[in-house]
Protein backbone atom coordinates (compact mmCIF):
# COMPACT_ATOMS: atom_id res chain seq x y z
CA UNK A 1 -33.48 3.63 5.40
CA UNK A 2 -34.92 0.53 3.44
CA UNK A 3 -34.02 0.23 -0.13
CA UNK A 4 -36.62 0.35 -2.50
CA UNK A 5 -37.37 -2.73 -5.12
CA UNK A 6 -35.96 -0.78 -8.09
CA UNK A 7 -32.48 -0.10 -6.01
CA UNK A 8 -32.35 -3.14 -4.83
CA UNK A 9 -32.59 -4.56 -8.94
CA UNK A 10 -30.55 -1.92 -9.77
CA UNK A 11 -27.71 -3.12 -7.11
CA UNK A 12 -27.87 -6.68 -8.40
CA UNK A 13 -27.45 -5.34 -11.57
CA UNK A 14 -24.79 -3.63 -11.04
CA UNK A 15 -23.14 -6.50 -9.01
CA UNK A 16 -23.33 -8.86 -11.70
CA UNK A 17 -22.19 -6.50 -14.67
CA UNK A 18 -19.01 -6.61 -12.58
CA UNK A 19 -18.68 -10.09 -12.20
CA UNK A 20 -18.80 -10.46 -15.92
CA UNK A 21 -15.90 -7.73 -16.53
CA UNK A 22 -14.01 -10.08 -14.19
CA UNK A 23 -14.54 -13.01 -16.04
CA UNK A 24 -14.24 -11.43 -19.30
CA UNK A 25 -11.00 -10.23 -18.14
CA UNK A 26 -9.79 -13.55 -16.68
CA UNK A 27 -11.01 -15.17 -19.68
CA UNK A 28 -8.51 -12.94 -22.27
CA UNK A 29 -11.48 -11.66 -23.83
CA UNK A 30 -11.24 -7.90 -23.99
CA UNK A 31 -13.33 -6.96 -26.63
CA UNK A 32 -15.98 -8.27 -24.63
CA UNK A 33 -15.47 -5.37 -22.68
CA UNK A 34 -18.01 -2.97 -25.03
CA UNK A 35 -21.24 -4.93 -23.15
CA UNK A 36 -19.67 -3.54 -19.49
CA UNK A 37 -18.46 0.50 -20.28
CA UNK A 38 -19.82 2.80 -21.81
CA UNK A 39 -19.26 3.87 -25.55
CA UNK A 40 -17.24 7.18 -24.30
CA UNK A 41 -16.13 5.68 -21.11
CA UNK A 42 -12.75 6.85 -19.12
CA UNK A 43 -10.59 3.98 -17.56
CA UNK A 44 -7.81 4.60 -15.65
CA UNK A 45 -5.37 1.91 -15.37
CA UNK A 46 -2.07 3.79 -14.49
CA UNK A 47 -1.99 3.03 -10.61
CA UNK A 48 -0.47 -0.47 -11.51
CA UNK A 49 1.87 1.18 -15.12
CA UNK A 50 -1.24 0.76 -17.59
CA UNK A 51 -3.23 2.96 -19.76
CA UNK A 52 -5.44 5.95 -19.23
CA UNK A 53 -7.95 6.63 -21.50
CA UNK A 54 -11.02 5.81 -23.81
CA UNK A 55 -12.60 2.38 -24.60
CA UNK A 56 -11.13 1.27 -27.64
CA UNK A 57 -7.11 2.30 -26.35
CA UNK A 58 -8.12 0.12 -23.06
CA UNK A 59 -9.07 -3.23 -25.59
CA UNK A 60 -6.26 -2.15 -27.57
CA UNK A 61 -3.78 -2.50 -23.66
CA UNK A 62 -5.24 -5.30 -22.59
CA UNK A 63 -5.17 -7.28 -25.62
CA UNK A 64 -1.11 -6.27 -25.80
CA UNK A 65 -0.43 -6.98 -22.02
CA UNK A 66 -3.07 -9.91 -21.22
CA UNK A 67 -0.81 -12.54 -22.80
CA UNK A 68 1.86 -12.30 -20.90
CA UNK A 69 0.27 -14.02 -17.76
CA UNK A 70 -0.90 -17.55 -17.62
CA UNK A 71 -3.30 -17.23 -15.40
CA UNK A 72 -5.71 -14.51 -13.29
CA UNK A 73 -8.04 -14.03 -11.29
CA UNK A 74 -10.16 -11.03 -10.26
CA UNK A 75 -11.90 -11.76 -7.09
CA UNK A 76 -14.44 -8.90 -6.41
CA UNK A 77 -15.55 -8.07 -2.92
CA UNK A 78 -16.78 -5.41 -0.53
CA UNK A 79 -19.05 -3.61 -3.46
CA UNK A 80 -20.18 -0.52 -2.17
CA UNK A 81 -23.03 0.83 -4.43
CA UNK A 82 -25.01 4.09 -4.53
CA UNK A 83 -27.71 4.50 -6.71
CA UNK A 84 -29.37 7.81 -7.73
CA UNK A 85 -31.77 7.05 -10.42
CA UNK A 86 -30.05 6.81 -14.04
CA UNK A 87 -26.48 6.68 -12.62
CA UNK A 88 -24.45 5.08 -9.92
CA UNK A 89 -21.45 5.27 -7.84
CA UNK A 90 -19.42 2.22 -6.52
CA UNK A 91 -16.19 1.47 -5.08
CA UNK A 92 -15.18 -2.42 -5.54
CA UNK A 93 -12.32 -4.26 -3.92
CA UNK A 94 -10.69 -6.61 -6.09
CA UNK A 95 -7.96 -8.68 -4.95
CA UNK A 96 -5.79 -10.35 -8.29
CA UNK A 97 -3.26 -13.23 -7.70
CA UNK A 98 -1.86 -13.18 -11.40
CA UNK A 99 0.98 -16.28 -12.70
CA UNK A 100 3.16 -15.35 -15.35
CA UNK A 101 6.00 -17.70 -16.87
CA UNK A 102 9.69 -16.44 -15.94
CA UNK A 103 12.48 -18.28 -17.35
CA UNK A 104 11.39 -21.72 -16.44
CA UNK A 105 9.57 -21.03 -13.65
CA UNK A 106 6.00 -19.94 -13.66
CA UNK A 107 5.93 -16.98 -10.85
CA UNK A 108 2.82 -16.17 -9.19
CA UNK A 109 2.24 -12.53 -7.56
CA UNK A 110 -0.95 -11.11 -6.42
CA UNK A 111 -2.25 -7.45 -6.04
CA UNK A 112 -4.99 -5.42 -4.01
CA UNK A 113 -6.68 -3.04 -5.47
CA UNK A 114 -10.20 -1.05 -5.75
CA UNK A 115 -12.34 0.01 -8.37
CA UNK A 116 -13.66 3.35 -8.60
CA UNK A 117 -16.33 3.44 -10.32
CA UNK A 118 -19.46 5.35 -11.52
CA UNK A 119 -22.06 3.63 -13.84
CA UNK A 120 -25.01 4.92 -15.83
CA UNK A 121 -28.44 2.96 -16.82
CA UNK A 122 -28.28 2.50 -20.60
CA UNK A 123 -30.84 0.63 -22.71
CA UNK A 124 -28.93 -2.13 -22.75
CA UNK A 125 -28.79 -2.36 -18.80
CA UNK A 126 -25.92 -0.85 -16.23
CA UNK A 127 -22.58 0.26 -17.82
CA UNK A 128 -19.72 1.38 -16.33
CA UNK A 129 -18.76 5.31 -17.57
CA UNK A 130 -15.82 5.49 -15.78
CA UNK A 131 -13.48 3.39 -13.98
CA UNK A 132 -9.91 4.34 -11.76
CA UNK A 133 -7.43 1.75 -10.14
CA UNK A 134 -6.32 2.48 -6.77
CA UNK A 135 -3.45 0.45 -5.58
CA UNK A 136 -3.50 -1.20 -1.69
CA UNK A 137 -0.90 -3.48 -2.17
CA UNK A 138 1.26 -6.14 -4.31
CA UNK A 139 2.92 -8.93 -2.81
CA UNK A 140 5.78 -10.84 -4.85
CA UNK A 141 5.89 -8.96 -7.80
CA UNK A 142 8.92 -9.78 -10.30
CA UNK A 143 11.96 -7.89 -10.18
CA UNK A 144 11.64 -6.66 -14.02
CA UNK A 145 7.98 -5.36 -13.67
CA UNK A 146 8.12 -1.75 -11.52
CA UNK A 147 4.63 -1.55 -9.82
């Protein structure tokens, strides 16, 4: 069935909202993160040992475990997106090679993981309401950190 010029916007939308929570998040800068959830959004990041909860405790993880790597990057791919009017559903791969300083060395693991999401229309665009990690995979992960 063809999509329509409003789903179509709304995708993009969508698409590019998270782009910018991967940048924001390879950037350091989580209290960016109020322009891409909602106000009384639910994140779960347990699958990989962080958080579970509301907006503010997420800024409040990230901003305590974000220094410890020198480097990310979230690479977003195969965004599957369902629209139905005000509110959205999407499931996002996002594959994260991540360096973080050990002793001397600077160690370099990467994981696989999707987003599942679901997103609702707000006047100030697309917002994500509620967000869950599911782990695929890690590959040279560091002895000390149990994922």
């Amino acid at each position: 069935m063809p999509l329509s010029l409003q789903e179509m916007s709304d995708r993009f939308e969508i698409q590019d909202m998270l782009y910018r929570y991967a940048d924001i998040i390879d950037r350091k800068a989580p209290a960016e993160l109020t322009e891409i959830f909602t106000p009384d959004a639910h994140i779960d990041y347990s699958a990989f040992g962080g958080t579970v909860g509301d907006l503010p405790s997420t800024i409040a993880f990230l901003n305590e475990a974000m220094p410890a790597f020198s480097a990310t990057q979230h690479l977003n791919a195969n965004i599957q997106i369902t629209v139905s009017g005000d509110t959205a559903s999407g499931r996002v791969m996002c594959f994260n090679p991540m360096a973080m300083p050990v002793g001397e060395e600077t160690k370099v693991f990467m994981l696989g993981l999707w987003y599942v999401d679901s997103y609702r229309r707000t006047d100030g665009g697309w917002r994500i309401s509620q967000r869950k990690e599911e782990k695929s995979w890690v590959f040279n992960v560091p002895d000390f950190m149990a994922l």
